[in-house]
Protein backbone atom coordinates (compact mmCIF):
# COMPACT_ATOMS: atom_id res chain seq x y z
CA UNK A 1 43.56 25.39 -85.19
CA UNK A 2 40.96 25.38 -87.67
CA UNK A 3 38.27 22.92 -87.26
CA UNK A 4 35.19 21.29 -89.47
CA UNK A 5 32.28 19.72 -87.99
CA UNK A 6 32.44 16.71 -86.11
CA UNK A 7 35.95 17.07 -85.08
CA UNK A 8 36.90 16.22 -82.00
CA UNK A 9 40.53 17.13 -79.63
CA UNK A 10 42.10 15.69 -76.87
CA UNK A 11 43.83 18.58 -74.96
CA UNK A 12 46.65 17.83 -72.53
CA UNK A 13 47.10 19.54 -69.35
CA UNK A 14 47.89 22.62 -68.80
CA UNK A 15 46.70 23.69 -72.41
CA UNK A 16 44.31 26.45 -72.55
CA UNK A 17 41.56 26.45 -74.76
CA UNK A 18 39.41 28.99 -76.87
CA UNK A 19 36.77 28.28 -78.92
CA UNK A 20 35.74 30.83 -81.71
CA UNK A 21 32.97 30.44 -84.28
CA UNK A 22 34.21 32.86 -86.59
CA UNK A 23 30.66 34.75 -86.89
CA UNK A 24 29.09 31.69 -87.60
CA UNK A 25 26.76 29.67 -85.00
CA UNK A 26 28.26 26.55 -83.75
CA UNK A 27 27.94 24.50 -80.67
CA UNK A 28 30.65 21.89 -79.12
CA UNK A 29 30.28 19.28 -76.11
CA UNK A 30 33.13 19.19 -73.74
CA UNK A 31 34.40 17.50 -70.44
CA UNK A 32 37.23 18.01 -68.15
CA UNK A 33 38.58 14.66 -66.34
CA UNK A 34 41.56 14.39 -64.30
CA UNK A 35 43.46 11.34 -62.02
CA UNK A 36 45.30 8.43 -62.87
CA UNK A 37 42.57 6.55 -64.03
CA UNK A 38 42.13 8.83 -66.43
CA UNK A 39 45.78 8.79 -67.49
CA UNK A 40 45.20 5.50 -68.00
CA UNK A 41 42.16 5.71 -70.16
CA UNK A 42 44.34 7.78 -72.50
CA UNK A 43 46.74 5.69 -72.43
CA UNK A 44 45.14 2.61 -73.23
CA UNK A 45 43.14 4.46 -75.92
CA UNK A 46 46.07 5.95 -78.10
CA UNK A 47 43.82 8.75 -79.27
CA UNK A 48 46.03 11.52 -79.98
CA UNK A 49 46.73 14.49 -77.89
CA UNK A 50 45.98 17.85 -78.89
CA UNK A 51 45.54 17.34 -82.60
CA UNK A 52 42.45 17.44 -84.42
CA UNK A 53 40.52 14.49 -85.38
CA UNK A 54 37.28 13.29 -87.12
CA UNK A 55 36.68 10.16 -85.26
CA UNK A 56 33.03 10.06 -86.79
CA UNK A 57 30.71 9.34 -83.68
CA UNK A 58 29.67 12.93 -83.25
CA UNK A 59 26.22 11.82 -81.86
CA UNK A 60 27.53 9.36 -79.68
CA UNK A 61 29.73 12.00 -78.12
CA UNK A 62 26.84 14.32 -77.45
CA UNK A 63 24.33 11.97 -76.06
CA UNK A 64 27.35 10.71 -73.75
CA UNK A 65 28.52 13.94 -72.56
CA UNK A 66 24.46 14.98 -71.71
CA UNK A 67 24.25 11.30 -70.29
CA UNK A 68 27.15 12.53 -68.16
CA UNK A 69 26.42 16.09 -66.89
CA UNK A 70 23.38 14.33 -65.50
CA UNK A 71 24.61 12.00 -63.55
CA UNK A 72 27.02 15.01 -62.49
CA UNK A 73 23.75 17.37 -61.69
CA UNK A 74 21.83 14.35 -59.84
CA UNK A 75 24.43 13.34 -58.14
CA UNK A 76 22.70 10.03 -57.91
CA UNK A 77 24.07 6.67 -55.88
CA UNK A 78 27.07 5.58 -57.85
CA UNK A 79 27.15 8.54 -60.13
CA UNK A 80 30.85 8.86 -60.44
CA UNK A 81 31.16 5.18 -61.43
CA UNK A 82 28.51 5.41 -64.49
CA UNK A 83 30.21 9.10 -65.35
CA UNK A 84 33.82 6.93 -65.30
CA UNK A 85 32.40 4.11 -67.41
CA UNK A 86 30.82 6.17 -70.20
CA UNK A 87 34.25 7.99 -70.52
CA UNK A 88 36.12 4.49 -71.06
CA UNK A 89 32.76 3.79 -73.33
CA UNK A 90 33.59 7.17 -75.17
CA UNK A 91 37.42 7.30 -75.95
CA UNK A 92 36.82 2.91 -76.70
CA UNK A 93 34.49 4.18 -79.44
CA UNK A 94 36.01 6.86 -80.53
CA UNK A 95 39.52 4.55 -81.16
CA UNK A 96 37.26 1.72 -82.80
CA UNK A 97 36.32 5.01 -85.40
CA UNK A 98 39.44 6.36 -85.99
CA UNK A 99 40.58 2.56 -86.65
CA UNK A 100 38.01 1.95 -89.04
CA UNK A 101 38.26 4.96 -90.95
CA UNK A 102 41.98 4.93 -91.38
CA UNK A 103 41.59 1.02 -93.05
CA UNK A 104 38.38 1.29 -94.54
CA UNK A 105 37.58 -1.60 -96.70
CA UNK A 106 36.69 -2.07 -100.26
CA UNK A 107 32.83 -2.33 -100.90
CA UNK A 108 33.94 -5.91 -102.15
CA UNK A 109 35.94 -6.63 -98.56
CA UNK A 110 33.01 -5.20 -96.69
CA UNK A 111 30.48 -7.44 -97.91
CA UNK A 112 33.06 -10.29 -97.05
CA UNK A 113 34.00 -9.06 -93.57
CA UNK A 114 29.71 -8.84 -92.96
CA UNK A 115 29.06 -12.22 -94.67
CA UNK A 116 32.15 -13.86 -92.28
CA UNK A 117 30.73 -12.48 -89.45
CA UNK A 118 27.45 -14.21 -90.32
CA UNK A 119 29.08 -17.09 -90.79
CA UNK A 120 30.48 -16.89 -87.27
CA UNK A 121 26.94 -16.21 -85.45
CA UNK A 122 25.74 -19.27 -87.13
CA UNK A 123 29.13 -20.96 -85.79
CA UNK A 124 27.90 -19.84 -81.75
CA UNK A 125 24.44 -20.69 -82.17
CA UNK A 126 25.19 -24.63 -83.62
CA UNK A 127 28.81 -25.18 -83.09
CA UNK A 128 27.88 -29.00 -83.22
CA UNK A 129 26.54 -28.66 -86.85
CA UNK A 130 29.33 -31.00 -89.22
CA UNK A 131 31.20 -27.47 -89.98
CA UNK A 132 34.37 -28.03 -92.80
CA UNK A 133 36.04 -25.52 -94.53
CA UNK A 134 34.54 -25.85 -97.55
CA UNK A 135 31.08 -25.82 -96.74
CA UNK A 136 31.86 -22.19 -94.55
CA UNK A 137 33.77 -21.00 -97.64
CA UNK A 138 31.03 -21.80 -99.73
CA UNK A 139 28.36 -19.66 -97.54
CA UNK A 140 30.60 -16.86 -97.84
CA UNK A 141 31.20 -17.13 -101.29
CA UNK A 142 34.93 -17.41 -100.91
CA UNK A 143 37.80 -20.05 -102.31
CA UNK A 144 38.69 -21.97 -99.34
CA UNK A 145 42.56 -20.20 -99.13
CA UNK A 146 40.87 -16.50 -99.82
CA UNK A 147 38.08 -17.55 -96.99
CA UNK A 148 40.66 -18.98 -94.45
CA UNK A 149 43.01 -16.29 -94.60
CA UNK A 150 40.43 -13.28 -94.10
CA UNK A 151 38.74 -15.64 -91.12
CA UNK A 152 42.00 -15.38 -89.46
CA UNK A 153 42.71 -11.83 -90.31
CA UNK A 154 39.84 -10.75 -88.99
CA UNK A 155 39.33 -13.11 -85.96
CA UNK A 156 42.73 -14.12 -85.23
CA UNK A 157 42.03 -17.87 -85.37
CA UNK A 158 41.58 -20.07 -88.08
CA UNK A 159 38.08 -21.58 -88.98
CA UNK A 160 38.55 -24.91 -87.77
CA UNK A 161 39.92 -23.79 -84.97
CA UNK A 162 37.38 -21.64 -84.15
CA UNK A 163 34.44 -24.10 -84.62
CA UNK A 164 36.77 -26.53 -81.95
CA UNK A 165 37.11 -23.93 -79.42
CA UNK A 166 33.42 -23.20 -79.63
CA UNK A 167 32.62 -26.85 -79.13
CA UNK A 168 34.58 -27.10 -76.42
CA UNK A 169 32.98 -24.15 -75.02
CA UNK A 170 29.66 -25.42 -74.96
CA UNK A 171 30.99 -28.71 -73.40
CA UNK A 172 32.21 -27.51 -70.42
CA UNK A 173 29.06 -24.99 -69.95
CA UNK A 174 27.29 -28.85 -70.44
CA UNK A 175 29.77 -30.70 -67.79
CA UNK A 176 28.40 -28.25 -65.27
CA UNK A 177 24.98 -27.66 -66.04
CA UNK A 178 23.67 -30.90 -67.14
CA UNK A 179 23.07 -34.47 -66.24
CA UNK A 180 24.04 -35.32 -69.78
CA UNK A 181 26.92 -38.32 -70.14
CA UNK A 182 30.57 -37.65 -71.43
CA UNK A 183 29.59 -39.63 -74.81
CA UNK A 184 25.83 -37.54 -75.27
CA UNK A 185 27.36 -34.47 -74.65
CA UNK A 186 30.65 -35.00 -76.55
CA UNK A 187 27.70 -35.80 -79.59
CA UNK A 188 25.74 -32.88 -78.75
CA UNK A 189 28.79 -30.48 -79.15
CA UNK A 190 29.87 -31.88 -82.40
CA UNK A 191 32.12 -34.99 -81.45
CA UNK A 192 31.15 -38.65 -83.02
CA UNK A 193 34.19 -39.60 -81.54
CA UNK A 194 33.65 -40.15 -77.91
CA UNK A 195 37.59 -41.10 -77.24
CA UNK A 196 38.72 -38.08 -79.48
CA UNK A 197 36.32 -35.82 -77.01
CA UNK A 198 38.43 -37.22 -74.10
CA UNK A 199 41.66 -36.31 -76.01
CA UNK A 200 41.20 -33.32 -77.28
CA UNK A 201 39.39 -31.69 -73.77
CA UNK A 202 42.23 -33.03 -72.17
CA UNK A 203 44.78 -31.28 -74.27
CA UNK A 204 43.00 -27.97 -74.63
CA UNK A 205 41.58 -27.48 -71.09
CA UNK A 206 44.36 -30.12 -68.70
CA UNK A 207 41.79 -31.88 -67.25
CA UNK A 208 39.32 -34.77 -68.70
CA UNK A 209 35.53 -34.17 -69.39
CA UNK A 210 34.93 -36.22 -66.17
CA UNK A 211 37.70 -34.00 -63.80
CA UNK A 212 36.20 -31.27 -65.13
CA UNK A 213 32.72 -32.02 -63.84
């Protein structure tokens, strides 16, 4: 196989390998890893077995495979566990690449997909802020059906929702870390409705604001 730079392949066992650079200088970063946790790494991260790839992340994978023969030289206290996680961090990135190269957005779409996910921070720092789906379509510079269907696309719940299960979030970190009442912090998250609070926590967690606590 013929290969540009910044490709990248998995090999399977018991595949031999032989790297050339055709008279040309060249340098590659390689591990070995074997067990059934890494079977399972594999597994999990559908990259594809002895084909080759261009995933994108070539200077991730270097600093991570020097990160690792370190830890391998120094044998360090709890060296195999950091080796392990930086090869889940590796193949995780390397999918999340090949992902977003294979559907890469419009220029258009892209500025949409950054603006909703400003929208969203702004949702998780003041989830308590009088959200509708107007006002978030408007930030975004969306119509409210174009903004409400690429929320859930992209976040797999729709806005509302969202902004509810964020409220609801910050109300039961509240029950247990505060002296605040059931009515202040049912205001505090969002909630004019005291009663509604009660309802709604009820339904979504099976317990009221009070049993929770």
């Amino acid at each position: 196989m013929e290969a540009g730079p910044g490709a990248c392949i998995l090999y399977g066992p018991p595949t031999r390998q032989w790297y050339s650079g055709g008279g040309r200088a060249f340098t590659h970063d390689w591990f070995h890893f074997i067990g059934s946790e890494a079977q399972r790494v594999v597994k999990r991260s559908t990259f594809p077995i002895g084909r080759i790839v261009y995933p994108g992340v070539g200077g991730f994978i270097t600093d991570t495979v020097r990160v690792m023969y370190g830890e391998l030289v120094d044998r360090d206290p709890g060296w195999d566990e950091v080796i392990a996680a930086h090869v889940r961090l590796l193949f995780t990135r390397m999918r999340r690449a090949l992902v977003q190269r294979a559907t890469t957005p419009t220029r258009a779409k892209a500025l949409s997909l950054q603006r909703l996910k400003d929208l969203r921070l702004a949702l998780h720092r003041i989830p308590e802020h009088p959200w509708s789906v107007g006002e978030m379509a408007d930030n975004v510079g969306l119509s409210r059906s174009r903004f409400s269907a690429l929320y859930k696309e992209h976040f797999g719940a729709s806005p509302m929702e969202d902004v509810i299960r964020l409220r609801l979030e910050r109300a039961r970190w509240l029950l247990s870390n505060s002296a605040f009442t059931v009515t202040q912090i049912a205001r505090q998250v969002g909630f004019e409705d005291a009663a509604y609070f009660n309802r709604l926590f009820r339904r979504r967690v099976g317990v009221s604001p009070g049993r929770y606590r």
